[in-house]
C-alpha atoms as a PDB file:
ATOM      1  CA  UNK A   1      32.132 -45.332  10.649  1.00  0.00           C
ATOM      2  CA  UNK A   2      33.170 -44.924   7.075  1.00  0.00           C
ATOM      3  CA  UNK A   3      31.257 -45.356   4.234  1.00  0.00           C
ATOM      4  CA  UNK A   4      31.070 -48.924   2.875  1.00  0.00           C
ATOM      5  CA  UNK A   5      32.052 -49.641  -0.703  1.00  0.00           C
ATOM      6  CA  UNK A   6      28.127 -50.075  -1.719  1.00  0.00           C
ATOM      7  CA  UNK A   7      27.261 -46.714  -0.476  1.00  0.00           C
ATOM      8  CA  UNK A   8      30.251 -44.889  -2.139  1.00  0.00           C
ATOM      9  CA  UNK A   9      28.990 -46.598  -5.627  1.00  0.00           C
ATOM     10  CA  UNK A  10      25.263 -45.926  -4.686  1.00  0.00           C
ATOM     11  CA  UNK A  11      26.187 -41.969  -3.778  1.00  0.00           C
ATOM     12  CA  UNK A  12      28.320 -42.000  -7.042  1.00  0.00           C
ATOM     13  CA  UNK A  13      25.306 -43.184  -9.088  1.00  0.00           C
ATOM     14  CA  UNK A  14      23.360 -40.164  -7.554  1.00  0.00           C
ATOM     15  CA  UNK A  15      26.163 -37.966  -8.487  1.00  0.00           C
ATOM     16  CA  UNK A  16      26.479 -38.843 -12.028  1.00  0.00           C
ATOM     17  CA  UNK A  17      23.098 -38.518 -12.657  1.00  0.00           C
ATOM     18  CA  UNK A  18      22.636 -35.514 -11.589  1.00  0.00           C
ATOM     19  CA  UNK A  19      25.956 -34.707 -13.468  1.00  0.00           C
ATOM     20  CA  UNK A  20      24.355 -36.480 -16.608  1.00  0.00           C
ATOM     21  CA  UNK A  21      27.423 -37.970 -16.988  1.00  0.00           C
ATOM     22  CA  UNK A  22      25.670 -41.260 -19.426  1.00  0.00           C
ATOM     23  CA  UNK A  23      28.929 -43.494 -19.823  1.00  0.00           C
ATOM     24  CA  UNK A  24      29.542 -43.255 -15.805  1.00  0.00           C
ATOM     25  CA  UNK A  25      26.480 -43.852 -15.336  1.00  0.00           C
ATOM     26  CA  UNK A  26      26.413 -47.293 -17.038  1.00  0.00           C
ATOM     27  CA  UNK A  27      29.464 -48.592 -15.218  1.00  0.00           C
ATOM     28  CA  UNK A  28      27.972 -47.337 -12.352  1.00  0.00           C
ATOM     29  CA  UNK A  29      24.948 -48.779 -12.652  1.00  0.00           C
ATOM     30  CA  UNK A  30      27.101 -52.501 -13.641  1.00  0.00           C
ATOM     31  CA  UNK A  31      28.416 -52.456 -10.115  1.00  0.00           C
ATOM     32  CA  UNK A  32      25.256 -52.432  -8.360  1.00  0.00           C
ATOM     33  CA  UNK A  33      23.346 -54.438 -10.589  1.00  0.00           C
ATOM     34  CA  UNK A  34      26.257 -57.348  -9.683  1.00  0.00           C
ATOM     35  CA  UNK A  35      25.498 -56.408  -6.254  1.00  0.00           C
ATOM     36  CA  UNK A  36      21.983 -57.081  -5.902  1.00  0.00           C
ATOM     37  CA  UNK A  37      22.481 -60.255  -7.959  1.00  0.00           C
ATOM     38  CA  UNK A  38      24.434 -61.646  -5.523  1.00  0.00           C
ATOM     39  CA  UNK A  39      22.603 -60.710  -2.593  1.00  0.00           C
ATOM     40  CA  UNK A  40      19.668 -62.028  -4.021  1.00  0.00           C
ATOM     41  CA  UNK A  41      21.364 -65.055  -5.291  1.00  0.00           C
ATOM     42  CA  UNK A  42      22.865 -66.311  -2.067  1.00  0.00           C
ATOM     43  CA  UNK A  43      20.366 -64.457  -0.291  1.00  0.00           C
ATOM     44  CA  UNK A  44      23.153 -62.454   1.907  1.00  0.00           C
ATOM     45  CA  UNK A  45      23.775 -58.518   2.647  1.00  0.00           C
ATOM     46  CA  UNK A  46      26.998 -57.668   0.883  1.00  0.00           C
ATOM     47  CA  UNK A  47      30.153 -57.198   3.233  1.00  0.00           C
ATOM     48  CA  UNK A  48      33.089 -55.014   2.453  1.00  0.00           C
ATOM     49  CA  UNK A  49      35.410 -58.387   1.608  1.00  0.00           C
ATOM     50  CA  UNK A  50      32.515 -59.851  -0.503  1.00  0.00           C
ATOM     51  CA  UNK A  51      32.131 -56.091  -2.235  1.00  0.00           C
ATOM     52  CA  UNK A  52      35.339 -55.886  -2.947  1.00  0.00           C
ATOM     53  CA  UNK A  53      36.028 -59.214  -3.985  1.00  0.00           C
ATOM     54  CA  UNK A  54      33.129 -58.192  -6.942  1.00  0.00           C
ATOM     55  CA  UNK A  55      34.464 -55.489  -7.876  1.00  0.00           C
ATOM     56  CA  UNK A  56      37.852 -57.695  -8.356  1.00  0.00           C
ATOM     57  CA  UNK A  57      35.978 -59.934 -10.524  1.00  0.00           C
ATOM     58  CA  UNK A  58      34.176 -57.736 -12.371  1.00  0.00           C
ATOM     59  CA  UNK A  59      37.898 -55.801 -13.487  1.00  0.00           C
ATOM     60  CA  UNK A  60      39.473 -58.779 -13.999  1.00  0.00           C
ATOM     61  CA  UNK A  61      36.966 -60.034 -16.966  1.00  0.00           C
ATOM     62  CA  UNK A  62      36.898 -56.423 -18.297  1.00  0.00           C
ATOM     63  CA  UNK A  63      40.739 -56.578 -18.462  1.00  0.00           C
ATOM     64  CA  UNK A  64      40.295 -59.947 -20.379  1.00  0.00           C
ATOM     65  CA  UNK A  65      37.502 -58.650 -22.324  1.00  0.00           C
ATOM     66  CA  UNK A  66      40.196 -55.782 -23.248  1.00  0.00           C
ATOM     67  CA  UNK A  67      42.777 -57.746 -24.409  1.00  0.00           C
ATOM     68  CA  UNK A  68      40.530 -59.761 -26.687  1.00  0.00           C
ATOM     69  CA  UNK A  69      38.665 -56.496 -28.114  1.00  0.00           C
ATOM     70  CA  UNK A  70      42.228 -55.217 -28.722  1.00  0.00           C
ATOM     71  CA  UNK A  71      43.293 -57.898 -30.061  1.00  0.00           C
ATOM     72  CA  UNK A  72      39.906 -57.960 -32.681  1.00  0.00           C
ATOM     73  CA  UNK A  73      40.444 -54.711 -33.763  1.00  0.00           C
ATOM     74  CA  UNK A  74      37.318 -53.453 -32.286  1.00  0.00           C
ATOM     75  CA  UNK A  75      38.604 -50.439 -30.189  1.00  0.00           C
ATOM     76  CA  UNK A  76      35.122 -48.973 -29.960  1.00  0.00           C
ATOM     77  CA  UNK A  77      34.843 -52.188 -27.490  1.00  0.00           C
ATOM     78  CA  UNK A  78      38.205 -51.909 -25.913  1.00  0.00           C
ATOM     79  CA  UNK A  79      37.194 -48.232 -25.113  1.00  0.00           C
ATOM     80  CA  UNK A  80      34.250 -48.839 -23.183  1.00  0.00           C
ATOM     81  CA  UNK A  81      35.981 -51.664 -21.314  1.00  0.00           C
ATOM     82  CA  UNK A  82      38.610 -49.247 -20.363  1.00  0.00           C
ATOM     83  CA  UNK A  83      36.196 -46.504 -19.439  1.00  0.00           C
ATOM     84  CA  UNK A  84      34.329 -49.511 -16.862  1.00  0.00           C
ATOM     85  CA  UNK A  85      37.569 -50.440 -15.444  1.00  0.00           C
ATOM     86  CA  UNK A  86      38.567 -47.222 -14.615  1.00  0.00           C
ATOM     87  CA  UNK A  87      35.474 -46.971 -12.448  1.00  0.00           C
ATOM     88  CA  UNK A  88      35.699 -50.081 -11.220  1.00  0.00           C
ATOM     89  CA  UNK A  89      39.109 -49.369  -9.978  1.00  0.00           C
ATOM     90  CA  UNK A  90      37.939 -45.871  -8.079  1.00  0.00           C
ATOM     91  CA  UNK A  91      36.142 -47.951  -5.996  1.00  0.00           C
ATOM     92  CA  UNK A  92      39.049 -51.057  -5.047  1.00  0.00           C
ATOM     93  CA  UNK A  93      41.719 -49.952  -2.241  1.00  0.00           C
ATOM     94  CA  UNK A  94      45.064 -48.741  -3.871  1.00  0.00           C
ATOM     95  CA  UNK A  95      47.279 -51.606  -5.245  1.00  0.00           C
ATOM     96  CA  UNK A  96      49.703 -52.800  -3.574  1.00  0.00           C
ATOM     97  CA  UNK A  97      53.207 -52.505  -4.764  1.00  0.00           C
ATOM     98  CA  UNK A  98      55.229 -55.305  -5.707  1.00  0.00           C
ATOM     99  CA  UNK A  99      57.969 -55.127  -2.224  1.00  0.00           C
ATOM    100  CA  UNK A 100      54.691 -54.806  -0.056  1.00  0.00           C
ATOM    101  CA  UNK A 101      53.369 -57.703  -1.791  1.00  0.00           C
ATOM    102  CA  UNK A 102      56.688 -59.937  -1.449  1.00  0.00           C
ATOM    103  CA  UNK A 103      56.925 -58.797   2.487  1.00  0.00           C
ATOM    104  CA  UNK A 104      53.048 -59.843   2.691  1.00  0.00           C
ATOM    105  CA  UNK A 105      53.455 -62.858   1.475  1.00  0.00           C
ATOM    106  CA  UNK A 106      56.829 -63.906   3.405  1.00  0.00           C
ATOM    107  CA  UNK A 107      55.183 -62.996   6.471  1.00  0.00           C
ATOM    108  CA  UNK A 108      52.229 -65.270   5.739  1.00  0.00           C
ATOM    109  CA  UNK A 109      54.404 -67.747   5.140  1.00  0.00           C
ATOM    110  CA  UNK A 110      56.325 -67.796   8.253  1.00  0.00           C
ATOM    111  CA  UNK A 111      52.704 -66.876  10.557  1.00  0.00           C
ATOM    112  CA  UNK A 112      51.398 -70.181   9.124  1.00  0.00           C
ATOM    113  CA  UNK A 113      54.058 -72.076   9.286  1.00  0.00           C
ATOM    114  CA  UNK A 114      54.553 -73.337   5.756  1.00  0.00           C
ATOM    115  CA  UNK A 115      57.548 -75.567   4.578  1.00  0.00           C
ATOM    116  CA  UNK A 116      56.083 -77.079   1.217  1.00  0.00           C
ATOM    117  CA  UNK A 117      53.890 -76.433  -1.628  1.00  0.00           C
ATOM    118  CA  UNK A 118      51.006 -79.121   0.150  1.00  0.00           C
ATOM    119  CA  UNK A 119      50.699 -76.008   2.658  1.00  0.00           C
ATOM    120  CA  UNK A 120      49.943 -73.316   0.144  1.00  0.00           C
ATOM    121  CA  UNK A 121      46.213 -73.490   1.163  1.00  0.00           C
ATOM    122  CA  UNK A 122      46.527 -72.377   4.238  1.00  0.00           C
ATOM    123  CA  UNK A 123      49.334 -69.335   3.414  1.00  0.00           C
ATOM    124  CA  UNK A 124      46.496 -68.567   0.361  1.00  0.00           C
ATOM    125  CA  UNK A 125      43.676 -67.991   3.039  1.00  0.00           C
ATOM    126  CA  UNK A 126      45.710 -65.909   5.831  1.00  0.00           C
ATOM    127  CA  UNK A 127      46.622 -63.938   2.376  1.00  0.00           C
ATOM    128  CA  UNK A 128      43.026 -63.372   0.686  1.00  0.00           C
ATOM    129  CA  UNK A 129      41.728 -61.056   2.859  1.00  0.00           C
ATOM    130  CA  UNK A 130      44.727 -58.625   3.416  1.00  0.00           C
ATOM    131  CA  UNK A 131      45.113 -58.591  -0.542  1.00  0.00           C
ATOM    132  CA  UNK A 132      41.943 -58.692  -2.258  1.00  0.00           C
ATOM    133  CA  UNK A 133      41.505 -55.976  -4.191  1.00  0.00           C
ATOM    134  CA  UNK A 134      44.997 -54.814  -3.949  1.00  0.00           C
ATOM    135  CA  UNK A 135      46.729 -57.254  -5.765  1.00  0.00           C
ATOM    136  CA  UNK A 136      45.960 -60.087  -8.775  1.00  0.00           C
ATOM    137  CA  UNK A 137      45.109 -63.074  -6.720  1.00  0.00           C
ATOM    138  CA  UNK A 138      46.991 -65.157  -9.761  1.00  0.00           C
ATOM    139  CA  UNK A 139      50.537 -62.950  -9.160  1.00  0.00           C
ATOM    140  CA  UNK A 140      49.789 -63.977  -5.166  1.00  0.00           C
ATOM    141  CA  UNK A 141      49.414 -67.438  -6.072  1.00  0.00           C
ATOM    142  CA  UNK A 142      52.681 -67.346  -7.690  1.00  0.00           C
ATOM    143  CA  UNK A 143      54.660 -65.844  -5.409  1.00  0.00           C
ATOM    144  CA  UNK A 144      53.825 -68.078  -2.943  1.00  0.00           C
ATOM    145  CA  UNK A 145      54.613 -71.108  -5.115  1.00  0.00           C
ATOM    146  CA  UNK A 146      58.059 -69.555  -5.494  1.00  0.00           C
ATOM    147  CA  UNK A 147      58.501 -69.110  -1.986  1.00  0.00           C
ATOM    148  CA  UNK A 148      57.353 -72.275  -0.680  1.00  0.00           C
ATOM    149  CA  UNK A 149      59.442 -74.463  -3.865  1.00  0.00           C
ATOM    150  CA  UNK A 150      62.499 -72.380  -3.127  1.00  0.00           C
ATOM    151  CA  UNK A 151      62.049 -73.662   0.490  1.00  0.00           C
ATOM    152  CA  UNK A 152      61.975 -77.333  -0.059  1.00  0.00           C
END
């Protein structure tokens, strides 16, 4: 059985430790301290979906925490974002390109049966778990809004 997302980060921690490797370290150490929080918030062991949808979350407020830094003028900030994202990202499955992502989405659309925006909930959920982590949930979103309006 492959190795879940939470052990790759925990062996990676061990790894960079013994590397000494400081700024790693920290990201590192980001990931599995959002993690435990949420196990120990909803009181759950963390799943691959629920993994990965953290480690979604966590890049998407570092990329808006980058864009704001960048915009301040404080690229000491904007540097350590970027250094956290890029770990972040080692960890999320490989993105998916923007034809996969259009063939994804028509095929959800057809599988659930879909002929107006009012059904977009139910294209969203058969979507969520074949995306997350590969694509921006937001670009999904609109994509189906364009397919689904295009269709009425």
């Amino acid at each position: 059985m492959p190795e879940s997302v939470k052990q790759r980060v925990e062996a990676q921690v061990k790894v960079a430790m013994k590397a000494r490797q400081k700024q790693r370290l920290a990201a590192l150490r980001l990931v599995m301290a959002e993690f435990k929080r949420v196990e120990i918030d909803e009181r759950i062991e963390l799943d691959e979906p629920r993994a990965l949808a953290i480690l979604d979350k966590m890049t998407r407020q570092r990329t808006d925490s980058l864009s704001q830094f960048r915009e301040a003028g404080r690229d000491d900030l904007a540097e350590i974002e970027s250094r956290e994202i890029a770990v972040i990202r080692e960890f999320l499955p490989s993105r998916l390109a923007e034809a996969e992502l259009k063939q994804l989405v028509t095929h959800a659309v057809h599988e659930s049966g879909a002929t107006s925006i009012r059904d977009m909930g139910s294209v969203m959920t058969l979507l969520k778990s074949q995306v997350q982590g590969r694509a921006d949930m937001g670009q999904v979103s609109h994509l189906v809004k364009t397919l689904l309006t295009a269709s009425d």
